[in-house]
Protein backbone atom coordinates (compact mmCIF):
# COMPACT_ATOMS: atom_id res chain seq x y z
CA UNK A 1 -108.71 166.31 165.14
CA UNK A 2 -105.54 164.81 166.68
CA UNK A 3 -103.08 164.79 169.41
CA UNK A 4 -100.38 164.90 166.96
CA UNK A 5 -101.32 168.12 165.02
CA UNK A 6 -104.06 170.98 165.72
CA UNK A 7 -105.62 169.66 168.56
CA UNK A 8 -103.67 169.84 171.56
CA UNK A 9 -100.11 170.75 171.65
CA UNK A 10 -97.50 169.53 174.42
CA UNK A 11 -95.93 171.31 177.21
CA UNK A 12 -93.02 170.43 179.76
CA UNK A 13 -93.84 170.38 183.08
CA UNK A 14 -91.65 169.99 185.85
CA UNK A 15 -92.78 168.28 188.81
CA UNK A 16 -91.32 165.52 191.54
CA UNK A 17 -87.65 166.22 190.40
CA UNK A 18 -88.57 165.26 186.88
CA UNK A 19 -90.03 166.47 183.71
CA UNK A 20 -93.55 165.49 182.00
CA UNK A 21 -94.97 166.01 178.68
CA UNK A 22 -98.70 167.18 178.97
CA UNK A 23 -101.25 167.42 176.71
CA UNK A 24 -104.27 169.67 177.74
CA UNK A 25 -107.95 170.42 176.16
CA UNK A 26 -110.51 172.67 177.66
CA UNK A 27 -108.84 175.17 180.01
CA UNK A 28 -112.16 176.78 179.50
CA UNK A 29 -114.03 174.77 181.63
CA UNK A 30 -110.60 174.36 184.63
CA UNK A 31 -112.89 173.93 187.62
CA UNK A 32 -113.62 170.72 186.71
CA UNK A 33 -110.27 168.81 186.12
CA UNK A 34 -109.72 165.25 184.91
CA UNK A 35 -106.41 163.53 184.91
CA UNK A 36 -105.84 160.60 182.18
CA UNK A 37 -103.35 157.92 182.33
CA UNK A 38 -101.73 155.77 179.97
CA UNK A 39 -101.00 152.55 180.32
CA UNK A 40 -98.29 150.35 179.13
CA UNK A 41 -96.87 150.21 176.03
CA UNK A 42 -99.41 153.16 175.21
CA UNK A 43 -99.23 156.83 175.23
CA UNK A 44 -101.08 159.86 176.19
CA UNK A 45 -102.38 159.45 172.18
CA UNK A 46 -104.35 156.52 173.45
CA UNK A 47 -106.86 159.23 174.86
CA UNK A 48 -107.17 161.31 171.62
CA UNK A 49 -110.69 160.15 171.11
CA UNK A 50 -111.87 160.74 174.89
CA UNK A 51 -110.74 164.10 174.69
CA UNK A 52 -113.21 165.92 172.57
CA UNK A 53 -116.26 164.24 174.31
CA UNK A 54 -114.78 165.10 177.65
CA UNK A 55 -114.32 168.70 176.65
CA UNK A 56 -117.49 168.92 175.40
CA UNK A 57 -119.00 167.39 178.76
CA UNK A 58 -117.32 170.32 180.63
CA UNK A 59 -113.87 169.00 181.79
CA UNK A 60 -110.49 170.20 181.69
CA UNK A 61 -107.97 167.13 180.43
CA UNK A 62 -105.00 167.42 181.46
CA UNK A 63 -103.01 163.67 179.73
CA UNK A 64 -99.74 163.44 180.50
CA UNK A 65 -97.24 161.29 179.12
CA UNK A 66 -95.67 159.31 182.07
CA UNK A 67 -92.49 158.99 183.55
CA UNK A 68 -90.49 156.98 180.76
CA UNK A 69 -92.58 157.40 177.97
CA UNK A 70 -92.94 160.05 175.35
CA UNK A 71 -90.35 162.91 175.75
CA UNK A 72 -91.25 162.83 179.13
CA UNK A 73 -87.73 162.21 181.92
CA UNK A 74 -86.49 158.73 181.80
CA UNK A 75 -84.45 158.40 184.82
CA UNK A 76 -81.83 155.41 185.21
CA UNK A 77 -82.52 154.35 188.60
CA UNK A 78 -85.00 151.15 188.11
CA UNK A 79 -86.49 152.34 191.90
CA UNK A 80 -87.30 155.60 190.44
CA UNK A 81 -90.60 153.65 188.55
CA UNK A 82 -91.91 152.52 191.72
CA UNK A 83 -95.03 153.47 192.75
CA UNK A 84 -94.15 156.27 195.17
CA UNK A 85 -92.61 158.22 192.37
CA UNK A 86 -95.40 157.66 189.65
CA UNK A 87 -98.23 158.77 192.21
CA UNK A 88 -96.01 161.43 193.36
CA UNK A 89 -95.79 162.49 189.20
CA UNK A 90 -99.50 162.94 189.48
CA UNK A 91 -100.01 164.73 192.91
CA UNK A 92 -97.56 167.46 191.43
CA UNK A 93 -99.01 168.00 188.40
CA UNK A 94 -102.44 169.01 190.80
CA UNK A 95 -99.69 171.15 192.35
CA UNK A 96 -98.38 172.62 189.10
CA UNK A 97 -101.85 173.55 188.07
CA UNK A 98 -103.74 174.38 191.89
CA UNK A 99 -105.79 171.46 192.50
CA UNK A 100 -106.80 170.52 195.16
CA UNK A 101 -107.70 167.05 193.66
CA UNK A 102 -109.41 165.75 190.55
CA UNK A 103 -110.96 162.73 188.50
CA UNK A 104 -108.45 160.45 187.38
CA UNK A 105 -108.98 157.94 184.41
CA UNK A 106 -106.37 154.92 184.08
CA UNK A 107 -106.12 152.74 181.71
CA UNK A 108 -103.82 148.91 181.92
CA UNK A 109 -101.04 150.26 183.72
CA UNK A 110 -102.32 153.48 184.13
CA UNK A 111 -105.01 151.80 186.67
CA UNK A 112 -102.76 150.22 188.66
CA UNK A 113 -101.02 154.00 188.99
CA UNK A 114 -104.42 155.55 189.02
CA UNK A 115 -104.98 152.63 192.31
CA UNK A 116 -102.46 153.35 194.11
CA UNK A 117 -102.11 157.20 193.72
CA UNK A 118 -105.87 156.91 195.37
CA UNK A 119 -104.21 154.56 198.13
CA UNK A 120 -101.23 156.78 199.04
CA UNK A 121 -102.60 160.26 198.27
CA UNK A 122 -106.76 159.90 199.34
CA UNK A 123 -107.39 163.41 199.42
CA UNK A 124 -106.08 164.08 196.11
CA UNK A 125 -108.00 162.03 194.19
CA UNK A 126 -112.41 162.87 193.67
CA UNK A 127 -113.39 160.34 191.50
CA UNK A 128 -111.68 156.76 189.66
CA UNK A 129 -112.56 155.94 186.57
CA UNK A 130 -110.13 153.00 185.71
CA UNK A 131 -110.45 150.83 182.28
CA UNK A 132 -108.93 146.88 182.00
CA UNK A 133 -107.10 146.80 185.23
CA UNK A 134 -109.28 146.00 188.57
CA UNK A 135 -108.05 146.78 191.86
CA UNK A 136 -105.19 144.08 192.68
CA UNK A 137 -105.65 143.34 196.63
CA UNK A 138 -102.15 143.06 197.96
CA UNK A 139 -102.09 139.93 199.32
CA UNK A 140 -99.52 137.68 201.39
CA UNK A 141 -96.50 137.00 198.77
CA UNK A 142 -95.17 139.86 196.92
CA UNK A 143 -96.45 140.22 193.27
CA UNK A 144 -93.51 138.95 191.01
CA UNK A 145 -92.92 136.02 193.27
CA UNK A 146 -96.85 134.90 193.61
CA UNK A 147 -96.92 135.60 189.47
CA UNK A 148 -93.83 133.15 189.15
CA UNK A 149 -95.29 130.59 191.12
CA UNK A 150 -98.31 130.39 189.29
CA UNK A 151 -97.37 131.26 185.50
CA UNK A 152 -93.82 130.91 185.57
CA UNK A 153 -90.45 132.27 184.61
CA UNK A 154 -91.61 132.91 181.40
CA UNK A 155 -94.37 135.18 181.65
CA UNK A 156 -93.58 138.27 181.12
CA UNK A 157 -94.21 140.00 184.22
CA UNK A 158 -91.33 137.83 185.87
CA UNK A 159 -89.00 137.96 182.59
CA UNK A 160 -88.80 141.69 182.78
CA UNK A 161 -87.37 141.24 186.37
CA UNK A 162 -85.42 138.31 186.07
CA UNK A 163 -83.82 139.21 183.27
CA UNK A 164 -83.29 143.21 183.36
CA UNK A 165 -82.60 144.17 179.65
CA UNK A 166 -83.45 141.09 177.18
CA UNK A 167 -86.99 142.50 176.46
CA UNK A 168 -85.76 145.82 176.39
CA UNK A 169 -83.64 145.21 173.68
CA UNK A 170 -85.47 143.26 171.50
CA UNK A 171 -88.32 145.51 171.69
CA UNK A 172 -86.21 148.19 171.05
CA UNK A 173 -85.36 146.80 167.76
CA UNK A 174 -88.16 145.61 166.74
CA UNK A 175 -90.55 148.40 167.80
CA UNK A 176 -92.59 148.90 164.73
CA UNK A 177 -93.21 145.05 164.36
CA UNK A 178 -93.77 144.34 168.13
CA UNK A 179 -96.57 147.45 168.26
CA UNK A 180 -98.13 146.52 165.69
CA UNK A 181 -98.38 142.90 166.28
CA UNK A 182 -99.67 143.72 169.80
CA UNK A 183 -102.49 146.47 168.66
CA UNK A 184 -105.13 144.20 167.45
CA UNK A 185 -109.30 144.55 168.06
CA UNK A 186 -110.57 141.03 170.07
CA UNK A 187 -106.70 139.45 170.35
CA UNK A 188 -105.53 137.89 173.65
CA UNK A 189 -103.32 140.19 174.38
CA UNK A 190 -101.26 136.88 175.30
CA UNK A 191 -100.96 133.79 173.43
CA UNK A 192 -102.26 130.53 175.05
CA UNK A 193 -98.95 128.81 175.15
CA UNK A 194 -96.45 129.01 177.42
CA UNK A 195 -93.29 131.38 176.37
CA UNK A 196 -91.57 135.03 176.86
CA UNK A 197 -94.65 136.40 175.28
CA UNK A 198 -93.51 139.85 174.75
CA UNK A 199 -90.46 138.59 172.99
CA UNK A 200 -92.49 136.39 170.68
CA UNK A 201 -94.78 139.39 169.89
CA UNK A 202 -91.55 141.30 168.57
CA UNK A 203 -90.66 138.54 166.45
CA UNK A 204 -93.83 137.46 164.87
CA UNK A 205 -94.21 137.80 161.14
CA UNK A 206 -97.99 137.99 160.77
CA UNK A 207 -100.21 139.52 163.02
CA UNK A 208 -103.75 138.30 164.42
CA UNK A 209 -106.72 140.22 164.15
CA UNK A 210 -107.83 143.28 162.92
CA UNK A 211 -105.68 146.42 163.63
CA UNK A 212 -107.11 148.65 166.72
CA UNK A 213 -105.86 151.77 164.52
CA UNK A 214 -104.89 153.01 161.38
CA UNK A 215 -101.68 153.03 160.35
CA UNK A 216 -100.98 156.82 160.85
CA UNK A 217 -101.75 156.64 164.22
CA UNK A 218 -99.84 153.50 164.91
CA UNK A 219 -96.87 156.03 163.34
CA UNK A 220 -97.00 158.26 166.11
CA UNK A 221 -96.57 155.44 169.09
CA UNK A 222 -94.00 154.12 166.89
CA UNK A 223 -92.02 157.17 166.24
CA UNK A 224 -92.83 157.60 170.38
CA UNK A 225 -91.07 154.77 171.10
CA UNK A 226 -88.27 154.60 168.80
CA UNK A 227 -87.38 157.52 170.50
CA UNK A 228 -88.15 156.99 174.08
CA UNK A 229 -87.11 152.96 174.06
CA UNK A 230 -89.52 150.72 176.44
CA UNK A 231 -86.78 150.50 179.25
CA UNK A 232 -88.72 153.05 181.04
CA UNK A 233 -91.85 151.72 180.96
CA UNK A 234 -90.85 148.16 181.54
CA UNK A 235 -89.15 149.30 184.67
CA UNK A 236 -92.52 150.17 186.09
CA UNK A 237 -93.36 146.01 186.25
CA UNK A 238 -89.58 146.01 187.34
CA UNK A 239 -91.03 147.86 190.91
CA UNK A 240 -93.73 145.49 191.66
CA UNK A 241 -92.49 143.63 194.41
CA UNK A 242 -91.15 147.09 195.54
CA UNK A 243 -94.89 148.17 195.57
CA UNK A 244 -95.79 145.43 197.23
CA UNK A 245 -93.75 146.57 200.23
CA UNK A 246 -94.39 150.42 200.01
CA UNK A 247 -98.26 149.81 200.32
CA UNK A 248 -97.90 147.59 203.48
CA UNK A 249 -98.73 149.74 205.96
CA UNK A 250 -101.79 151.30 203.51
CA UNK A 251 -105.07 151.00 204.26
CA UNK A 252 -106.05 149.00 201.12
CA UNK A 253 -110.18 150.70 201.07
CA UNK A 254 -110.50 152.49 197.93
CA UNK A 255 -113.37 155.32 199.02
CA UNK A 256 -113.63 157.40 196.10
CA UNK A 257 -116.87 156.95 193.74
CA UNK A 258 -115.41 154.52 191.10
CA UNK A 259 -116.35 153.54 187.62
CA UNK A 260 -115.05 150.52 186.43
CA UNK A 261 -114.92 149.13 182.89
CA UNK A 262 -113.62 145.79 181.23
CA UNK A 263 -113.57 144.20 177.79
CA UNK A 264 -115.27 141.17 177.97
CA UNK A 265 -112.76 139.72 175.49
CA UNK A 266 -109.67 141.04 177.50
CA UNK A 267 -106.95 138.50 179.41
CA UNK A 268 -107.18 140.19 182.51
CA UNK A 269 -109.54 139.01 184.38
CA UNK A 270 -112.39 140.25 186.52
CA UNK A 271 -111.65 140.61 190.06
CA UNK A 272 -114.26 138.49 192.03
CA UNK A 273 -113.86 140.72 195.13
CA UNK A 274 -113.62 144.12 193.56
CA UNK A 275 -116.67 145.48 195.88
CA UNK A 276 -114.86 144.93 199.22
CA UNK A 277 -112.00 146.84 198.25
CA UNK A 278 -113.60 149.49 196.07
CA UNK A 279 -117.08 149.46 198.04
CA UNK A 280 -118.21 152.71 195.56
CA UNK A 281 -117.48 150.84 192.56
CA UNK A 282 -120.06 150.91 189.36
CA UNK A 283 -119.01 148.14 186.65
CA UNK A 284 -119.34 147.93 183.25
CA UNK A 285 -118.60 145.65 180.46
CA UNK A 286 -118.00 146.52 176.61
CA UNK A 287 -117.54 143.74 174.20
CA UNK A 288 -114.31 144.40 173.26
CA UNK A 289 -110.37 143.53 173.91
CA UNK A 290 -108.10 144.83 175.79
CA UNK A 291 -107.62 148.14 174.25
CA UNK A 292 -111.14 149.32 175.59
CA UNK A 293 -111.01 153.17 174.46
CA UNK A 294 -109.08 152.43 171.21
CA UNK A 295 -111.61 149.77 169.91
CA UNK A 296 -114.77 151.05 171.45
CA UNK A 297 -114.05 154.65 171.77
CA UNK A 298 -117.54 156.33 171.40
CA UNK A 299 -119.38 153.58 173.40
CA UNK A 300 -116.83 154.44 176.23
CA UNK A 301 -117.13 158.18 175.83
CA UNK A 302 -120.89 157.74 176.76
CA UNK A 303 -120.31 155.22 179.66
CA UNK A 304 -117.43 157.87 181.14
CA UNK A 305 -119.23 161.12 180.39
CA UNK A 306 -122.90 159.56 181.50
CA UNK A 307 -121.36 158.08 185.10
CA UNK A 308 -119.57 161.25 185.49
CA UNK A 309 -123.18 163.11 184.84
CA UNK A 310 -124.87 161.27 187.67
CA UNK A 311 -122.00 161.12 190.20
CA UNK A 312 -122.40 165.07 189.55
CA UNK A 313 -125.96 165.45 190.29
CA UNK A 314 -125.66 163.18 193.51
């Protein structure tokens, strides 16, 4: 079954001034309502195998395509990706459909959202499940300029905001080279050397490693994107520093029962402190990349489905 034909069909919703495209399976079981999030550059496809085992577990899925991606609103104003918006996206969506909160599942990107949605909005959010990205403490220095300092000008955090629109474009014309270059099982998602990594993704000939997906399902991010472009999601990292400042005066606990999974092969690291921040926090680690529920899909149905079991019968 799949996303993209029988399975689940899209609808618009509007919320937060803006428009989302949402997928939904299991309206049978709505009292129990789980809220997935994509990361970046990914889709609400990336979910498609999650969704049958969370149906059949009981849940409602509710996977909506993001501000900026999918035919979901892409608004001009870079400050309209910042993290008050995005959160603000998901709180109205609980709106839209009377919830009073709900599990929410993040994955890259989508964790970071999934974070700080949890941070800004506590009482909407029951449980976090959140896949690649830990919990980034705030720290003393704003994000882009601590990332610049460290891995500099080149890295493609800091490109993106130094220089608005290079990526963009490239990516944009090169989208069916540049996803499939970057969609590959036990691959750094970055190269060891130094370099506008992104860029060099677009532009590579041959790819590394073996493809996380077939090539039909590659199709449908691709035909995503060549319609949606990746200035929207790229303005997300372009609201950072922004971030930074909007969760100053948050208290940075993260309360909620949490379930936390990495790929052991995956560039981002483990956090080292993730317990004093996210105190309720469960960890797990799959041996795969950075695409954890693309490349390991049914060994990450059964981690998600069997914590969500237990933090049930507590």
């Amino acid at each position: 079954m799949s996303i993209a034909t029988d399975f689940l069909k899209p609808t618009l919703i509007r919320v937060n001034g803006v428009e989302l495209e949402v997928f939904e399976a299991g309206r049978q079981h709505a009292g129990q309502p789980i809220v997935l999030c994509h990361g970046w550059p990914e889709h609400a496809y990336s979910w498609r195998h999650q969704v049958p085992a969370l149906v059949a577990a009981g849940y409602y899925v509710i996977i909506p395509n993001q501000r900026g991606y999918g035919n979901s609103s892409r608004p001009d104003a870079v400050t309209d990706y910042d993290i008050d918006h995005l959160a603000g996206d998901l709180v109205g969506l609980l709106d839209h459909y009377g919830y009073e909160d709900a599990t929410f599942v993040g994955h890259d990107w989508g964790a970071m959202v999934v974070w700080g949605l949890t941070l800004l909005h506590p009482t909407r959010v029951s449980k976090v499940i959140n896949l690649s990205m830990p919990y980034q403490a705030r720290g003393d220095m704003p994000w882009i300029e601590f990332l610049e300092m460290v891995l500099g000008s080149d890295y493609y955090f800091v490109h993106f905001n130094r220089q608005p629109g290079v990526a963009d474009a490239v990516l944009d014309k090169n989208t069916s080279r540049f996803l499939r270059n970057l969609y590959r099982k036990n691959v750094p998602l970055l190269p060891p050397e130094p370099g506008m990594t992104m860029i060099n993704l677009a532009r590579a000939e041959t790819p590394l490693g073996e493809p996380v997906m077939s090539d039909e399902d590659l199709a449908v991010y691709v035909a995503a994107f060549e319609g949606s472009g990746f200035t929207g999601g790229i303005n997300w990292y372009r609201n950072l520093d922004r971030n930074w400042h909007l969760l100053g005066e948050v208290e940075p606990i993260i309360h909620q029962p949490t379930l936390m999974i990495y790929g052991e092969r995956d560039v981002i690291p483990r956090s080292e402190n993730l317990a004093d921040f996210v105190p309720n926090v469960e960890v797990v680690s799959l041996d795969c990349g950075h695409w954890i529920q693309e490349e390991m899909p049914e060994a990450t149905n059964q981690v998600i489905v069997s914590w969500l079991a237990r933090q049930n019968a507590i």
